[in-house]
PDB file of N, CA and C in Angstrom:
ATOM      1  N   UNK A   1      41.152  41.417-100.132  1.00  0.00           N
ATOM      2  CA  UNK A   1      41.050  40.061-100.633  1.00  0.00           C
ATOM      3  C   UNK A   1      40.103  39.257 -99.754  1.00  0.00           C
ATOM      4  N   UNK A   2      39.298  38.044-100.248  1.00  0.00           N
ATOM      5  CA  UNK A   2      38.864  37.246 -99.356  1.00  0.00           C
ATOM      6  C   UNK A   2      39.164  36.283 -98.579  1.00  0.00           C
ATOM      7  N   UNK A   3      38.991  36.335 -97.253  1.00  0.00           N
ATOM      8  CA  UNK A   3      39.362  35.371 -96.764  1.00  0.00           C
ATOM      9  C   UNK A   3      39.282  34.012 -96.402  1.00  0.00           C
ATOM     10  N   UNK A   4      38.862  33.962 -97.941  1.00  0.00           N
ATOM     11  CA  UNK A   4      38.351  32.028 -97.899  1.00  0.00           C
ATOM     12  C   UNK A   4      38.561  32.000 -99.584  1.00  0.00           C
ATOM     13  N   UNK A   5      39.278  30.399 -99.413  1.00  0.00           N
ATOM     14  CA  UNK A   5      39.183  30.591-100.770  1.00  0.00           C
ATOM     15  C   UNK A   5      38.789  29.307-101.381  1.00  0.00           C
ATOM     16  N   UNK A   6      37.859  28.835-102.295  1.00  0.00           N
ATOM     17  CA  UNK A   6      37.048  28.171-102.857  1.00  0.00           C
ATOM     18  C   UNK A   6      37.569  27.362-103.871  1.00  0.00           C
ATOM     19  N   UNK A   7      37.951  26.256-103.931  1.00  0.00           N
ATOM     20  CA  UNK A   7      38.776  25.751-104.946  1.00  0.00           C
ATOM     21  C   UNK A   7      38.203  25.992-106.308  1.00  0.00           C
ATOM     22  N   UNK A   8      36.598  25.680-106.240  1.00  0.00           N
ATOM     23  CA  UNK A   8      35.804  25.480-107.463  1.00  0.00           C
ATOM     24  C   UNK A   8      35.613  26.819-108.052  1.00  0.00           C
ATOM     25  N   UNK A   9      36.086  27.830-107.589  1.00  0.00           N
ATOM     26  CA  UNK A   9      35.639  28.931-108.344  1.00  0.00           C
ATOM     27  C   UNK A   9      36.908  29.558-108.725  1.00  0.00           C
ATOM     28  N   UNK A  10      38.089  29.004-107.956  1.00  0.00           N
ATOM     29  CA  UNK A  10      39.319  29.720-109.048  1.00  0.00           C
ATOM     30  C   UNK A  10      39.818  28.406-109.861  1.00  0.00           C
ATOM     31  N   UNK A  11      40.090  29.123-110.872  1.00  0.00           N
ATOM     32  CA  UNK A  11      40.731  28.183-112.288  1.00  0.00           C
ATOM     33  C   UNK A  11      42.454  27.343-112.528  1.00  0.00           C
ATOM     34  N   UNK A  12      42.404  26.622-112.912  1.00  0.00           N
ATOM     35  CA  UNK A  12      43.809  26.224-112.935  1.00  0.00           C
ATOM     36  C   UNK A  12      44.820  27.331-114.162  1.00  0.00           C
ATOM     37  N   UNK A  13      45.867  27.277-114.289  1.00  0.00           N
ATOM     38  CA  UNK A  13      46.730  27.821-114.921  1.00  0.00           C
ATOM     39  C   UNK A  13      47.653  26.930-115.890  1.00  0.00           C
ATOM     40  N   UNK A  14      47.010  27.062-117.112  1.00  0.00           N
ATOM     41  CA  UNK A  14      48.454  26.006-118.162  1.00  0.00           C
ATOM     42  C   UNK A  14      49.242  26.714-118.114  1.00  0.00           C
ATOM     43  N   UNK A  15      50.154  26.130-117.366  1.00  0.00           N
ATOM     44  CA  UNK A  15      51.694  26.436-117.795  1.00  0.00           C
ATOM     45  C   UNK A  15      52.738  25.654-118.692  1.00  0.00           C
ATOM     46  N   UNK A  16      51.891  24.819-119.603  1.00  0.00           N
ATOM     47  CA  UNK A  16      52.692  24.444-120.632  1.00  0.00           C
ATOM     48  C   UNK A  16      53.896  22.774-119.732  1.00  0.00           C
ATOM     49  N   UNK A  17      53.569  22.157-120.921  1.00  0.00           N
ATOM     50  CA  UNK A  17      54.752  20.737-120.622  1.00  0.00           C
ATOM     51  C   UNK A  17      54.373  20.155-119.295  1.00  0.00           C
ATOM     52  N   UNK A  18      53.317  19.781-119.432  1.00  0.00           N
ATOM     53  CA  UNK A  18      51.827  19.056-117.923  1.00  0.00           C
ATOM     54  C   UNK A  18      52.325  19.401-117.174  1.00  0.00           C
ATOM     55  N   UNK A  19      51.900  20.787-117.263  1.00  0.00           N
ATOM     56  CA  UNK A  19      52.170  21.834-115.841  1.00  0.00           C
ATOM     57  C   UNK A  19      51.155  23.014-115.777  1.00  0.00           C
ATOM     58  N   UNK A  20      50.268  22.778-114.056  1.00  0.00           N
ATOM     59  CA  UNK A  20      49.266  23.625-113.752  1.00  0.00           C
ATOM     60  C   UNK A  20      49.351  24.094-112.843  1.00  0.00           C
ATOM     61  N   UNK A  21      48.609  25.389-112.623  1.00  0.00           N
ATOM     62  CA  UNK A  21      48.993  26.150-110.688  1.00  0.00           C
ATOM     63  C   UNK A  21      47.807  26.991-110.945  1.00  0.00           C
ATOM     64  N   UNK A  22      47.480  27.160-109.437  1.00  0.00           N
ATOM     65  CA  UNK A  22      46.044  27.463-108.822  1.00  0.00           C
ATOM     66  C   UNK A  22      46.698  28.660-107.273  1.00  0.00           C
ATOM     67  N   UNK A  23      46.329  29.627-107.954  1.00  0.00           N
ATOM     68  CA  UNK A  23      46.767  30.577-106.525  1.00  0.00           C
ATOM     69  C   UNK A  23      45.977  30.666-105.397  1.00  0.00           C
ATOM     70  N   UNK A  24      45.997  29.856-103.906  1.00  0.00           N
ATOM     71  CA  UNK A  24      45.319  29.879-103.194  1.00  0.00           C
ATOM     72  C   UNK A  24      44.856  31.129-102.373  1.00  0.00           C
ATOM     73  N   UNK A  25      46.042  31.420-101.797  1.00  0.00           N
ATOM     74  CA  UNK A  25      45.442  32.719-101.034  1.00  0.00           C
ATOM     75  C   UNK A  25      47.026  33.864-100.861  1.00  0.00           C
ATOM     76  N   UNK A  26      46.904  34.585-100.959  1.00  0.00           N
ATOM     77  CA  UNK A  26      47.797  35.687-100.766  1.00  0.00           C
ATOM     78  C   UNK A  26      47.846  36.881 -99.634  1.00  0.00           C
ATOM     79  N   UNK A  27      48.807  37.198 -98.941  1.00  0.00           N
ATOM     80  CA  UNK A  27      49.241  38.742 -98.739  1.00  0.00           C
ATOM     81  C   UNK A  27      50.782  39.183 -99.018  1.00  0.00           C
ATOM     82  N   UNK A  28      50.919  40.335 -99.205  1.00  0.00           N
ATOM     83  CA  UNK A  28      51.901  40.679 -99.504  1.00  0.00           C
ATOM     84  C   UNK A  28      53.256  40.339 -98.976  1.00  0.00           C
ATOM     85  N   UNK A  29      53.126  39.312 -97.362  1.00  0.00           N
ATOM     86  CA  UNK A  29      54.606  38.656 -97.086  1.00  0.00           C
ATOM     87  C   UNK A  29      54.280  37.322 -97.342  1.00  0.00           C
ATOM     88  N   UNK A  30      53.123  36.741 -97.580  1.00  0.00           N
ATOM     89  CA  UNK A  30      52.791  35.400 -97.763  1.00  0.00           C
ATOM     90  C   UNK A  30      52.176  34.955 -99.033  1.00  0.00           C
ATOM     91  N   UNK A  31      52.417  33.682 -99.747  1.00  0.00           N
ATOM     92  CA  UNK A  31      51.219  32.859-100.686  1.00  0.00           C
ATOM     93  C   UNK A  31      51.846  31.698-100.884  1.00  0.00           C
ATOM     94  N   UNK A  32      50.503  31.294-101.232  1.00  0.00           N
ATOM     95  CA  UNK A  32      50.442  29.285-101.236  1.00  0.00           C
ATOM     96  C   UNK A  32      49.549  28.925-102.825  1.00  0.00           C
ATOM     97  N   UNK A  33      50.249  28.558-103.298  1.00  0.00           N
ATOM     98  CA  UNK A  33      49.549  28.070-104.453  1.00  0.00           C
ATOM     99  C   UNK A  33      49.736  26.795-104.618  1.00  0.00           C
ATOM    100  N   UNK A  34      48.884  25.876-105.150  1.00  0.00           N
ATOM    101  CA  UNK A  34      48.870  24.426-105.653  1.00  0.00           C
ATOM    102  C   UNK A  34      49.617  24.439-107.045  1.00  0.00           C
ATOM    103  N   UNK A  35      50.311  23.550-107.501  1.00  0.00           N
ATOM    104  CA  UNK A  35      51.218  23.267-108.880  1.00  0.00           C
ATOM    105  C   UNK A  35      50.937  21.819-108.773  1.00  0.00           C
ATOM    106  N   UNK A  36      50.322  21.631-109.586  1.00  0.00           N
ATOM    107  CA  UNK A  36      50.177  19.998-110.775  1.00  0.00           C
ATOM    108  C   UNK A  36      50.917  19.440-111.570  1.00  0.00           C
ATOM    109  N   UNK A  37      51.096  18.391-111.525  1.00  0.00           N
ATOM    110  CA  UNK A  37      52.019  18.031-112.805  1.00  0.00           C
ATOM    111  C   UNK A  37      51.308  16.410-113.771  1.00  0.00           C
ATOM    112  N   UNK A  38      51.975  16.611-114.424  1.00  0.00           N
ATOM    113  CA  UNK A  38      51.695  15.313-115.233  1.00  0.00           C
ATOM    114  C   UNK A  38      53.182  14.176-114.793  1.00  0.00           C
ATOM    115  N   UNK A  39      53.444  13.067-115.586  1.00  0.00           N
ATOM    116  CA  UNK A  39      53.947  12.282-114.540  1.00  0.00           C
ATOM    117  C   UNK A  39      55.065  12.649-115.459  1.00  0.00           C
ATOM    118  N   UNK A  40      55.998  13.230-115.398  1.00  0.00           N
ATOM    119  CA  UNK A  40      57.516  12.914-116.252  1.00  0.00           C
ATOM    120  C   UNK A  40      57.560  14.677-116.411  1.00  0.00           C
ATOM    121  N   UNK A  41      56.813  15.269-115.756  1.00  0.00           N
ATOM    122  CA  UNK A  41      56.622  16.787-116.135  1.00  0.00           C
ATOM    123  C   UNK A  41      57.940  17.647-114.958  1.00  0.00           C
ATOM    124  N   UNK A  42      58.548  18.541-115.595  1.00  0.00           N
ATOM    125  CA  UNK A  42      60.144  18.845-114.882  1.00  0.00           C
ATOM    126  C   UNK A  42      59.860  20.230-114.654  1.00  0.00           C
ATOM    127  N   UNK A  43      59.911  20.954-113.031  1.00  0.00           N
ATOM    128  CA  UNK A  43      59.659  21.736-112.416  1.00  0.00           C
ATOM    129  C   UNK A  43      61.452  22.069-112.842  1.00  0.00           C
ATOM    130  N   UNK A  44      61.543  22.928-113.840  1.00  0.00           N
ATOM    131  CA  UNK A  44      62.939  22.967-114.507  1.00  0.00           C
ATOM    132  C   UNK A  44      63.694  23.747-113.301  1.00  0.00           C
ATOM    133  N   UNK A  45      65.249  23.542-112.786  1.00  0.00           N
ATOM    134  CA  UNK A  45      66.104  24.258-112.059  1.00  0.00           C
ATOM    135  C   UNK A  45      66.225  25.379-111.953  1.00  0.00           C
ATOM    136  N   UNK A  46      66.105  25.776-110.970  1.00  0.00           N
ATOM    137  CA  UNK A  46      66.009  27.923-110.670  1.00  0.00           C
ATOM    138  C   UNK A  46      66.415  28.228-109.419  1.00  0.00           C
ATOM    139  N   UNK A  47      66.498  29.351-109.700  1.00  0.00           N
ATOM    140  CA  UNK A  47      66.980  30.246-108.067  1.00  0.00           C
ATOM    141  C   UNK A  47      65.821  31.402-107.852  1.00  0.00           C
ATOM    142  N   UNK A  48      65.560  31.676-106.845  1.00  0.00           N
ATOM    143  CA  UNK A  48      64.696  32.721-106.718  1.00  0.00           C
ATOM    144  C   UNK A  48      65.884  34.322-106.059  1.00  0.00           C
ATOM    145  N   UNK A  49      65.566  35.336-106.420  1.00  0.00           N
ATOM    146  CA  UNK A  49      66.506  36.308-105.149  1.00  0.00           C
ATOM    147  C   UNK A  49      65.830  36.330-104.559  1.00  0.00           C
ATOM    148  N   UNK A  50      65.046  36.866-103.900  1.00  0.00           N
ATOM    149  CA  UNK A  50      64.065  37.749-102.696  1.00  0.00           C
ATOM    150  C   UNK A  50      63.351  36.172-102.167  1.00  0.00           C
ATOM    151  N   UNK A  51      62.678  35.356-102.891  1.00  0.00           N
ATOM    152  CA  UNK A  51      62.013  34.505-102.496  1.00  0.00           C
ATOM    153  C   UNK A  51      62.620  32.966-101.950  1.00  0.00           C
ATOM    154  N   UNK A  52      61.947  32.961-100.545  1.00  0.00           N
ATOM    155  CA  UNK A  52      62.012  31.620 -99.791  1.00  0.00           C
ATOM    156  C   UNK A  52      60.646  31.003-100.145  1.00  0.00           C
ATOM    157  N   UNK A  53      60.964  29.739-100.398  1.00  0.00           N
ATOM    158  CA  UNK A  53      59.841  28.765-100.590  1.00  0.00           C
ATOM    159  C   UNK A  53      60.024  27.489-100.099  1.00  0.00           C
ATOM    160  N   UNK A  54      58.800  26.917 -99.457  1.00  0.00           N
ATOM    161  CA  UNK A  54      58.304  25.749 -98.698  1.00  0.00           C
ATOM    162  C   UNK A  54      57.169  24.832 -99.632  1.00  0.00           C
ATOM    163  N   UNK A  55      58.166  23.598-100.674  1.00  0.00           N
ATOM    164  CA  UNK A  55      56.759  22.762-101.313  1.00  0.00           C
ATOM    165  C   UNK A  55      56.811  21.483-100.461  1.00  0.00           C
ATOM    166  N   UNK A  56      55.323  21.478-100.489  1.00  0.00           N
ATOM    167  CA  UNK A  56      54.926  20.547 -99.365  1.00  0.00           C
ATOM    168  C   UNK A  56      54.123  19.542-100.636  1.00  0.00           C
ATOM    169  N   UNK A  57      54.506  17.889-100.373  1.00  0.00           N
ATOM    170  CA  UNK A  57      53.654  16.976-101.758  1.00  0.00           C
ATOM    171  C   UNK A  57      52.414  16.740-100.915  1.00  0.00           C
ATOM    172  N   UNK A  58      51.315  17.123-101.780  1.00  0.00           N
ATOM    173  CA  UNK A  58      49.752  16.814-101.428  1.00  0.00           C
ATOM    174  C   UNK A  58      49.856  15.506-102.575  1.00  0.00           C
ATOM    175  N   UNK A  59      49.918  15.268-103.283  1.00  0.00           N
ATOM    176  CA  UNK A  59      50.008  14.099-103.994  1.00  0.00           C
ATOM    177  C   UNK A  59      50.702  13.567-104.941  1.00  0.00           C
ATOM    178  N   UNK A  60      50.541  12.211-105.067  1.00  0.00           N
ATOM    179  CA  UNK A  60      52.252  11.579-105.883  1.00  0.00           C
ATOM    180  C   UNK A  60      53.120  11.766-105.436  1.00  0.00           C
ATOM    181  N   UNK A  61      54.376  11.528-106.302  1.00  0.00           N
ATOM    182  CA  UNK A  61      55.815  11.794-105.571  1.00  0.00           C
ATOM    183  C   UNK A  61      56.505  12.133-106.808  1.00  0.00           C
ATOM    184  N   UNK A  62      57.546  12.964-105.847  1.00  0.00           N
ATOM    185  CA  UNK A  62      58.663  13.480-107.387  1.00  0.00           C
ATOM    186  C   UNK A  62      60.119  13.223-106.827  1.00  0.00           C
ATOM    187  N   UNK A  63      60.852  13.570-107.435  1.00  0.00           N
ATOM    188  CA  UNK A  63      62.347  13.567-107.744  1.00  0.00           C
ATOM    189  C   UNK A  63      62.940  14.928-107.268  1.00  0.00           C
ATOM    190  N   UNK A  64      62.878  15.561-106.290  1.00  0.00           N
ATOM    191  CA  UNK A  64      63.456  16.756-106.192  1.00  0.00           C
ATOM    192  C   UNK A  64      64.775  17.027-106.056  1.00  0.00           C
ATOM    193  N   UNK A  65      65.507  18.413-106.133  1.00  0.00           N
ATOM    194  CA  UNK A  65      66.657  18.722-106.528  1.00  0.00           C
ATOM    195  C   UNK A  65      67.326  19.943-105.597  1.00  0.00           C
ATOM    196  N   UNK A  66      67.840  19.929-104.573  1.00  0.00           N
ATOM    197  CA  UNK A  66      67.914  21.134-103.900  1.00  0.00           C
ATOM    198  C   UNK A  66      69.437  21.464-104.126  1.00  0.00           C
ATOM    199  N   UNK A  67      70.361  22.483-104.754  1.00  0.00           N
ATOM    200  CA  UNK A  67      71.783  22.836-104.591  1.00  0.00           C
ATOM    201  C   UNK A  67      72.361  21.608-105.357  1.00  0.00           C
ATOM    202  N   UNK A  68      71.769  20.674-106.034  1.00  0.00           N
ATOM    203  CA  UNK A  68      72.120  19.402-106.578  1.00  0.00           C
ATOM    204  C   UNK A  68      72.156  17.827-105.546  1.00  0.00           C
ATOM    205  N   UNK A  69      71.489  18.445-104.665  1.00  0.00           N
ATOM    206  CA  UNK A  69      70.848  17.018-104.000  1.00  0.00           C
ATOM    207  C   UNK A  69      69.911  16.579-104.422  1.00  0.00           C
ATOM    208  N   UNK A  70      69.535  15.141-104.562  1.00  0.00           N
ATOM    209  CA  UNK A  70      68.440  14.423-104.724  1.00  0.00           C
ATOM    210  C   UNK A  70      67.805  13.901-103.634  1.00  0.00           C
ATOM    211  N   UNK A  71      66.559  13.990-103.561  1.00  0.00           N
ATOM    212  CA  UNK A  71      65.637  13.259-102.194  1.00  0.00           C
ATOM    213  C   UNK A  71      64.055  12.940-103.341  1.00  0.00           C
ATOM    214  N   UNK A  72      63.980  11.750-103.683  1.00  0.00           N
ATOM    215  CA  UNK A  72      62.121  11.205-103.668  1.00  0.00           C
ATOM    216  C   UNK A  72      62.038  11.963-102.686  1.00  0.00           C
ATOM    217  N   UNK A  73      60.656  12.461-103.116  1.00  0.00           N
ATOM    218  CA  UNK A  73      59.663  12.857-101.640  1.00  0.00           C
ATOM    219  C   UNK A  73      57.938  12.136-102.324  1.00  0.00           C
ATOM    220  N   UNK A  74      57.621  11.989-101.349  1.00  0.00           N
ATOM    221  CA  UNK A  74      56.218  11.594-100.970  1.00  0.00           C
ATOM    222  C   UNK A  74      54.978  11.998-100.254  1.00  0.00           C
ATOM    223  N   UNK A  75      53.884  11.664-100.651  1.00  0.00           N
ATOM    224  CA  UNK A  75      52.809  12.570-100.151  1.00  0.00           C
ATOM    225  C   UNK A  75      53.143  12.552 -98.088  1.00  0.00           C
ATOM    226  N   UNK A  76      52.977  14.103 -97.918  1.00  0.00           N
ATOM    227  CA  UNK A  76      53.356  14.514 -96.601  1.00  0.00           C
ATOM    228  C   UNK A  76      55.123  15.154 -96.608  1.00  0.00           C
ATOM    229  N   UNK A  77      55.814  14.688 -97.531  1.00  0.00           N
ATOM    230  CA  UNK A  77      57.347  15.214 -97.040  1.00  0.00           C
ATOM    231  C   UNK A  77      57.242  16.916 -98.103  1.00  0.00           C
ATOM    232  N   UNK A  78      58.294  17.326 -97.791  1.00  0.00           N
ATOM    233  CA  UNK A  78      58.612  18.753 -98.154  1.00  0.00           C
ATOM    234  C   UNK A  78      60.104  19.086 -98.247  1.00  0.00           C
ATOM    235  N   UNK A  79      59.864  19.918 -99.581  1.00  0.00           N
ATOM    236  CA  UNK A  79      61.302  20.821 -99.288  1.00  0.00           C
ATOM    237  C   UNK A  79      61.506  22.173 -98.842  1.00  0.00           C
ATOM    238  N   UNK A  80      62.535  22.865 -98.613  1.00  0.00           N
ATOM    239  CA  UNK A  80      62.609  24.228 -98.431  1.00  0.00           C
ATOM    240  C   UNK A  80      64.057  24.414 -99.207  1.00  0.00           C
ATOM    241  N   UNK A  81      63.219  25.740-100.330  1.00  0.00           N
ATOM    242  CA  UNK A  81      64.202  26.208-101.215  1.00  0.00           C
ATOM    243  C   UNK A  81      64.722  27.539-100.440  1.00  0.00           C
ATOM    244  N   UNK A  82      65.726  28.099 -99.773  1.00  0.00           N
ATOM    245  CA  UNK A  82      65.691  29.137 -99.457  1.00  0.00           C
ATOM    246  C   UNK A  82      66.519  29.960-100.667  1.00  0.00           C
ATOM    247  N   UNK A  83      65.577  31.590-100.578  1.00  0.00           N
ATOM    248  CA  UNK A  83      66.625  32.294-101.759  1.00  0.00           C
ATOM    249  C   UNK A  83      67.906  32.071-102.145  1.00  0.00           C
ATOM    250  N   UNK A  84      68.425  31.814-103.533  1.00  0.00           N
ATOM    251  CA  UNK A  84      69.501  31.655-103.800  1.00  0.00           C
ATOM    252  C   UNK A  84      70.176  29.966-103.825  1.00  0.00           C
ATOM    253  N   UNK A  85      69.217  29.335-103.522  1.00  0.00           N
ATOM    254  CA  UNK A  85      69.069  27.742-103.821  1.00  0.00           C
ATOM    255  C   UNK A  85      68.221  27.356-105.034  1.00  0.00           C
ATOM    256  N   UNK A  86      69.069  26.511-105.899  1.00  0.00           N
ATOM    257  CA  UNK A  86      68.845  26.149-107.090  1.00  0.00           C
ATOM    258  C   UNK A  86      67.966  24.808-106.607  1.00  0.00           C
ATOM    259  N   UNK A  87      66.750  24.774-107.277  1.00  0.00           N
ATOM    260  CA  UNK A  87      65.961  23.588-107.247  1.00  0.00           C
ATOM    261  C   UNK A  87      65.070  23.697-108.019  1.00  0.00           C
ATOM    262  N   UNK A  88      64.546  22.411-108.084  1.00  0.00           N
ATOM    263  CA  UNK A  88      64.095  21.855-109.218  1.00  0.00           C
ATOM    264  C   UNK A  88      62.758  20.282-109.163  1.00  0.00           C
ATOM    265  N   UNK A  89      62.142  20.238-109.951  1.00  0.00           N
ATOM    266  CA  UNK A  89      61.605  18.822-109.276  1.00  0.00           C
ATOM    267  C   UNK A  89      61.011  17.970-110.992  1.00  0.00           C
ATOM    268  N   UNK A  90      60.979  16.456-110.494  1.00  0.00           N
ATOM    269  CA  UNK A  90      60.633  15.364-111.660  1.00  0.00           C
ATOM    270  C   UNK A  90      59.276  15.135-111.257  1.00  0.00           C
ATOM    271  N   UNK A  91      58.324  15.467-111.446  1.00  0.00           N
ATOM    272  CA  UNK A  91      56.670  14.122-111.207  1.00  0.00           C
ATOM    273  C   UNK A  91      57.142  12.690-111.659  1.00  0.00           C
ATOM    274  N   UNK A  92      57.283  12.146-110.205  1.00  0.00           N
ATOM    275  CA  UNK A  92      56.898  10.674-110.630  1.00  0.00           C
ATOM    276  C   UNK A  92      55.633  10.138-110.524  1.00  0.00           C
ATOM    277  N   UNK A  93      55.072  10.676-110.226  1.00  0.00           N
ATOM    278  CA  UNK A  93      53.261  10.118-110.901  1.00  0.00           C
ATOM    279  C   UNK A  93      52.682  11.122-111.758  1.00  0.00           C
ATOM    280  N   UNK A  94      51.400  10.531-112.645  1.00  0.00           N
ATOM    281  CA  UNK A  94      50.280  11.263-112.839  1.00  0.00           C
ATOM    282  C   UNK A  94      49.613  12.274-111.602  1.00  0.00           C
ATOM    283  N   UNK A  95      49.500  13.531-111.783  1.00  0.00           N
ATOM    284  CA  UNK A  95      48.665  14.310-110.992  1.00  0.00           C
ATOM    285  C   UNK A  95      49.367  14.544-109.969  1.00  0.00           C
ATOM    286  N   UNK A  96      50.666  14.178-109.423  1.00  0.00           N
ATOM    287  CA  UNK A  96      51.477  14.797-108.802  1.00  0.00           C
ATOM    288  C   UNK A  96      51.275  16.169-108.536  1.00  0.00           C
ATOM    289  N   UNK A  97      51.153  16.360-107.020  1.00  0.00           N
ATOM    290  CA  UNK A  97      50.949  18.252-106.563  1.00  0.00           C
ATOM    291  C   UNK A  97      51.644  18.598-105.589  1.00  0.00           C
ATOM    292  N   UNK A  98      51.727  19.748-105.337  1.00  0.00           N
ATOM    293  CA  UNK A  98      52.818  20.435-104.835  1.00  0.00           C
ATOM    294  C   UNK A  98      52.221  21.902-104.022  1.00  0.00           C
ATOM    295  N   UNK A  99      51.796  21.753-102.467  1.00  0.00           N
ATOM    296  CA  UNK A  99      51.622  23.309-102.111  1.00  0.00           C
ATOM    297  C   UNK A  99      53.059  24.205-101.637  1.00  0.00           C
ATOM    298  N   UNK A 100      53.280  25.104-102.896  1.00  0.00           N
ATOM    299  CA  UNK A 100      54.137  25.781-102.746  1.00  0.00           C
ATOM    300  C   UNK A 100      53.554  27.256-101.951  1.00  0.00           C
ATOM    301  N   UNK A 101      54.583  27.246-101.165  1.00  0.00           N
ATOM    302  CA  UNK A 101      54.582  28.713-100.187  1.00  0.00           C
ATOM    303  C   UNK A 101      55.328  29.326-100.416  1.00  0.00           C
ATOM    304  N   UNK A 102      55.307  30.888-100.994  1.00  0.00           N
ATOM    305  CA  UNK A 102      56.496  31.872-101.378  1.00  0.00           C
ATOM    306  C   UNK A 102      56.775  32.784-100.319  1.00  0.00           C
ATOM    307  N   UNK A 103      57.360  33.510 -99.813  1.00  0.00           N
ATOM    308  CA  UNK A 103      57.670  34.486 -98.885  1.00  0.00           C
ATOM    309  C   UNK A 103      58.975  35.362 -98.889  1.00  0.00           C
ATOM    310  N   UNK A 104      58.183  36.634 -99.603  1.00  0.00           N
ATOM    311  CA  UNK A 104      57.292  37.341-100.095  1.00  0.00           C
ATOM    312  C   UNK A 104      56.640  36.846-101.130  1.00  0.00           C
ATOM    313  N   UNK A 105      55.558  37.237-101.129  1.00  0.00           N
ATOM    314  CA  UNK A 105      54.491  36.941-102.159  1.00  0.00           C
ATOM    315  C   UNK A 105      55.097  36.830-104.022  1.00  0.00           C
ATOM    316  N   UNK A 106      54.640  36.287-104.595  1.00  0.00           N
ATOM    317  CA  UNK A 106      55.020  36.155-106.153  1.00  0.00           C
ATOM    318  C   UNK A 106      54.520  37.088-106.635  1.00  0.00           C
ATOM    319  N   UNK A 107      54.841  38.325-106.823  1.00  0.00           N
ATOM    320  CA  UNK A 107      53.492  38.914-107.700  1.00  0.00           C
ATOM    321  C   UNK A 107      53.682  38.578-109.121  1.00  0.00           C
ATOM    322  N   UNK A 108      54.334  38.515-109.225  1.00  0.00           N
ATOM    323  CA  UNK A 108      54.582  37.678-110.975  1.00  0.00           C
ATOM    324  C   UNK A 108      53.389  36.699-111.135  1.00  0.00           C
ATOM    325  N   UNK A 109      52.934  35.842-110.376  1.00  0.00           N
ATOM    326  CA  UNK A 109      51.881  35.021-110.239  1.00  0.00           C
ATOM    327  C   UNK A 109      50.306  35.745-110.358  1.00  0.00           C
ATOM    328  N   UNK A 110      50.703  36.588-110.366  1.00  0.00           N
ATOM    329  CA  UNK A 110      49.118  37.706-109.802  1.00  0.00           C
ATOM    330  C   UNK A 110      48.871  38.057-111.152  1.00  0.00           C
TER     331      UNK A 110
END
């Protein structure tokens, strides 16, 4: 893989109900991808098994949901979903983003 990665030359991903993701860089114990949202757009409730994840807000703010806690977060704050934690998130703005970190890698994403 390369080790630089170029925003302008990889593509966004519709994922349907103003929801987009952009896979930044990967290895097989690590990846970080960007997720977009539109403003009212619902990062619907889930659990991962194998996967721990770290979303960090690059912009806007949302409504997040960890085990059924609520916390606003704002550009700079973060959550950590660890496997087997149900979470979830609201965009409260337009263009609301999200660098999510998986560990192990998503290959579902690939």
């Amino acid at each position: 893989m390369d080790p630089y990665f170029l925003s302008d030359q990889s593509p966004w991903t519709e994922l349907g109900d103003g929801i987009r993701r952009k896979v930044v860089a990967h290895t097989p114990q690590l990846m970080s991808v960007l997720v977009q949202f539109d403003r009212g757009a619902i990062g619907t409730p889930h659990a991962h098994e194998v996967h721990d994840q770290i979303a960090y807000v690059l912009a806007g703010s949302f409504e997040a949901n960890i085990d059924g806690v609520k916390q606003v977060l704002h550009v700079g704050d973060a959550f950590i979903a660890r496997h087997g934690a149900t979470h979830g998130v609201v965009a409260l703005e337009a263009g609301s983003t999200l660098l999510d970190q998986f560990s192990p890698r998503r290959d579902d994403y690939l």
